[in-house]
Protein backbone atom coordinates (compact mmCIF):
# COMPACT_ATOMS: atom_id res chain seq x y z
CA UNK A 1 66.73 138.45 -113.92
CA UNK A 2 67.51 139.12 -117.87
CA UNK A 3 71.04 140.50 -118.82
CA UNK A 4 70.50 142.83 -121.53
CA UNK A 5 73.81 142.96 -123.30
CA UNK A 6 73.92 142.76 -127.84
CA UNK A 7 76.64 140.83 -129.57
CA UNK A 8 80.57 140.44 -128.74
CA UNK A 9 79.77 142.19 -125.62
CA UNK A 10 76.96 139.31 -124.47
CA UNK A 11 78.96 136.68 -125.59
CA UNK A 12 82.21 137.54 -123.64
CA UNK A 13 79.99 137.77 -120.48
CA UNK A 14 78.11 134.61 -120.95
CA UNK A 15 81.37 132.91 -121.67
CA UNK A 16 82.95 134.87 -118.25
CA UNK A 17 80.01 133.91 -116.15
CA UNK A 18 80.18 130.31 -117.33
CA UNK A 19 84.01 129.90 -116.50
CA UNK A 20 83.36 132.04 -113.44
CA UNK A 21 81.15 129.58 -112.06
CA UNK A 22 81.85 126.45 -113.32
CA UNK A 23 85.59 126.35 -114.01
CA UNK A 24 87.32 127.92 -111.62
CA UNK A 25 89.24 125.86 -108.67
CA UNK A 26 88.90 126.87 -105.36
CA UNK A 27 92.33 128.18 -105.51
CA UNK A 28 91.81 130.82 -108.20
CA UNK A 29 92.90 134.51 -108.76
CA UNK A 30 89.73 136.89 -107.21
CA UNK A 31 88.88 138.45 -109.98
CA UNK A 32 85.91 136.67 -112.54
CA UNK A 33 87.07 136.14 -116.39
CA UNK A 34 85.13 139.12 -117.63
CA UNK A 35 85.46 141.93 -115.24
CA UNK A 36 88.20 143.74 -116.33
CA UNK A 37 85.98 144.63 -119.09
CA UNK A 38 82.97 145.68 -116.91
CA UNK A 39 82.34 149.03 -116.25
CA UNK A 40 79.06 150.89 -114.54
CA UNK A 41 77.12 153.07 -116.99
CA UNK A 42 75.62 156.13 -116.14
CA UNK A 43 71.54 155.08 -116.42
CA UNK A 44 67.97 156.55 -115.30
CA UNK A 45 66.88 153.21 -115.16
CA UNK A 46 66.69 153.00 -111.36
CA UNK A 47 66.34 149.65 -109.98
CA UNK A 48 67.53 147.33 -107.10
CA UNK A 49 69.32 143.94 -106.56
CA UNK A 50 68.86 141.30 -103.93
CA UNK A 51 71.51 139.04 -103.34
CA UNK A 52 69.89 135.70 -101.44
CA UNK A 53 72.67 133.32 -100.01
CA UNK A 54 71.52 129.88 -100.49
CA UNK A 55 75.76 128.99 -99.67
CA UNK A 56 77.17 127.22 -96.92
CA UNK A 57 79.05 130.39 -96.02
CA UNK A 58 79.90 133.90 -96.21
CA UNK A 59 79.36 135.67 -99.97
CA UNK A 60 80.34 139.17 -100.24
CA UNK A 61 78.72 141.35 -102.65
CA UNK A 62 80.71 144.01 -104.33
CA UNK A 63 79.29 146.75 -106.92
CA UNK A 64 81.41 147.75 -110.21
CA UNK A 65 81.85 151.21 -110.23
CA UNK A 66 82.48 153.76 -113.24
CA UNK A 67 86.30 153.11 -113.18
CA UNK A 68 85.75 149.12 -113.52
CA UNK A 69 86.93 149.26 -109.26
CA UNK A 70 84.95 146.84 -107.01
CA UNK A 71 83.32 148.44 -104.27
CA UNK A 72 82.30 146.71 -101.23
CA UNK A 73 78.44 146.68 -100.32
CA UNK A 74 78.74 143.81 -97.59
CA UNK A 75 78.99 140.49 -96.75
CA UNK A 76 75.84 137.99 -96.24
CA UNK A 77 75.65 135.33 -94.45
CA UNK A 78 74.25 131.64 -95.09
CA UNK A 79 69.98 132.05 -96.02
CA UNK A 80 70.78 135.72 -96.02
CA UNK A 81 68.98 138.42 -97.98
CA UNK A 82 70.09 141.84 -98.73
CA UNK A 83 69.10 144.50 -101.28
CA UNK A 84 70.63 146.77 -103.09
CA UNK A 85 69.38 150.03 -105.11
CA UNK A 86 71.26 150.51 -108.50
CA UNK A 87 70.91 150.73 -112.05
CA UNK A 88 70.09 148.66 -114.82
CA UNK A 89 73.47 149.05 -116.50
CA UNK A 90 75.89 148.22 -113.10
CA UNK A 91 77.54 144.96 -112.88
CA UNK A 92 77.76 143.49 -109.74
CA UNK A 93 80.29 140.85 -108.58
CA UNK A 94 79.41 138.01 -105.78
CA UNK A 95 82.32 136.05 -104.24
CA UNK A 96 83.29 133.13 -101.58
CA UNK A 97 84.71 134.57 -98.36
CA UNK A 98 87.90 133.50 -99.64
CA UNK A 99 87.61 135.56 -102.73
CA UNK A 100 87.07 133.47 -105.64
CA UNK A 101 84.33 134.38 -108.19
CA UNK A 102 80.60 132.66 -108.11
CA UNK A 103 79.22 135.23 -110.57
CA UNK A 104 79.03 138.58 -112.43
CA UNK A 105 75.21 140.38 -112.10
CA UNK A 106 73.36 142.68 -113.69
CA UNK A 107 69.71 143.99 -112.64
CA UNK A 108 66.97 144.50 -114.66
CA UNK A 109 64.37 147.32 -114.31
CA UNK A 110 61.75 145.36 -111.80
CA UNK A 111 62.23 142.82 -109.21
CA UNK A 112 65.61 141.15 -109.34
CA UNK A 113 66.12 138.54 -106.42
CA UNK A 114 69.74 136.32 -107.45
CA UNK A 115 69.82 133.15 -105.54
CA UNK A 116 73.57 132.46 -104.86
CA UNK A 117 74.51 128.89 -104.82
């Protein structure tokens, strides 16, 4: 999967996704650094998402809607897969069951499988 984002924009995500994931302590807030910047794009580039949990336990998988909102789209369970359609500009946020952030997605037109670890 390729996020296709140009300048300030790609750096605050990269910098989000990398205190997201690597930074946060169990304890944190719910929200990931970056998404109160994130908004979902209106797009013809229909794709889908699969979310693969490769966790211990429960992700849930929430979309980004147009108003920057997280919208539920489920919960998965440990070695669970689960696809999604959307478009290529729609972030999508994964977190624990308890909430805290493991990472901000976006697909790419084609195939998009995102292991969750």
């Amino acid at each position: 999967m390729r996020k296709r984002t140009t300048g300030a924009v790609a750096m605050l995500l990269a910098a989000g996704a990398a205190l997201c994931c690597s930074v946060l302590p169990s304890s944190a807030a719910s929200t990931c650094p970056s998404e109160a910047t994130l908004r979902s794009q209106n797009s013809a580039r229909h794709t889908n998402i699969t979310f693969l949990n490769g966790r211990a336990g429960v992700i849930n998988v929430f979309w980004i809607n147009y108003k920057g909102q997280r919208q539920f789209f489920g919960s998965l369970t440990p070695g669970q897969k689960k696809s999604f359609g959307t478009s290529a500009t729609h972030p999508w946020v994964v977190t624990d069951a308890g909430g805290n952030c493991l990472g901000v997605h976006f697909a790419d037109v084609g195939s998009n499988t995102v292991p969750i670890r």
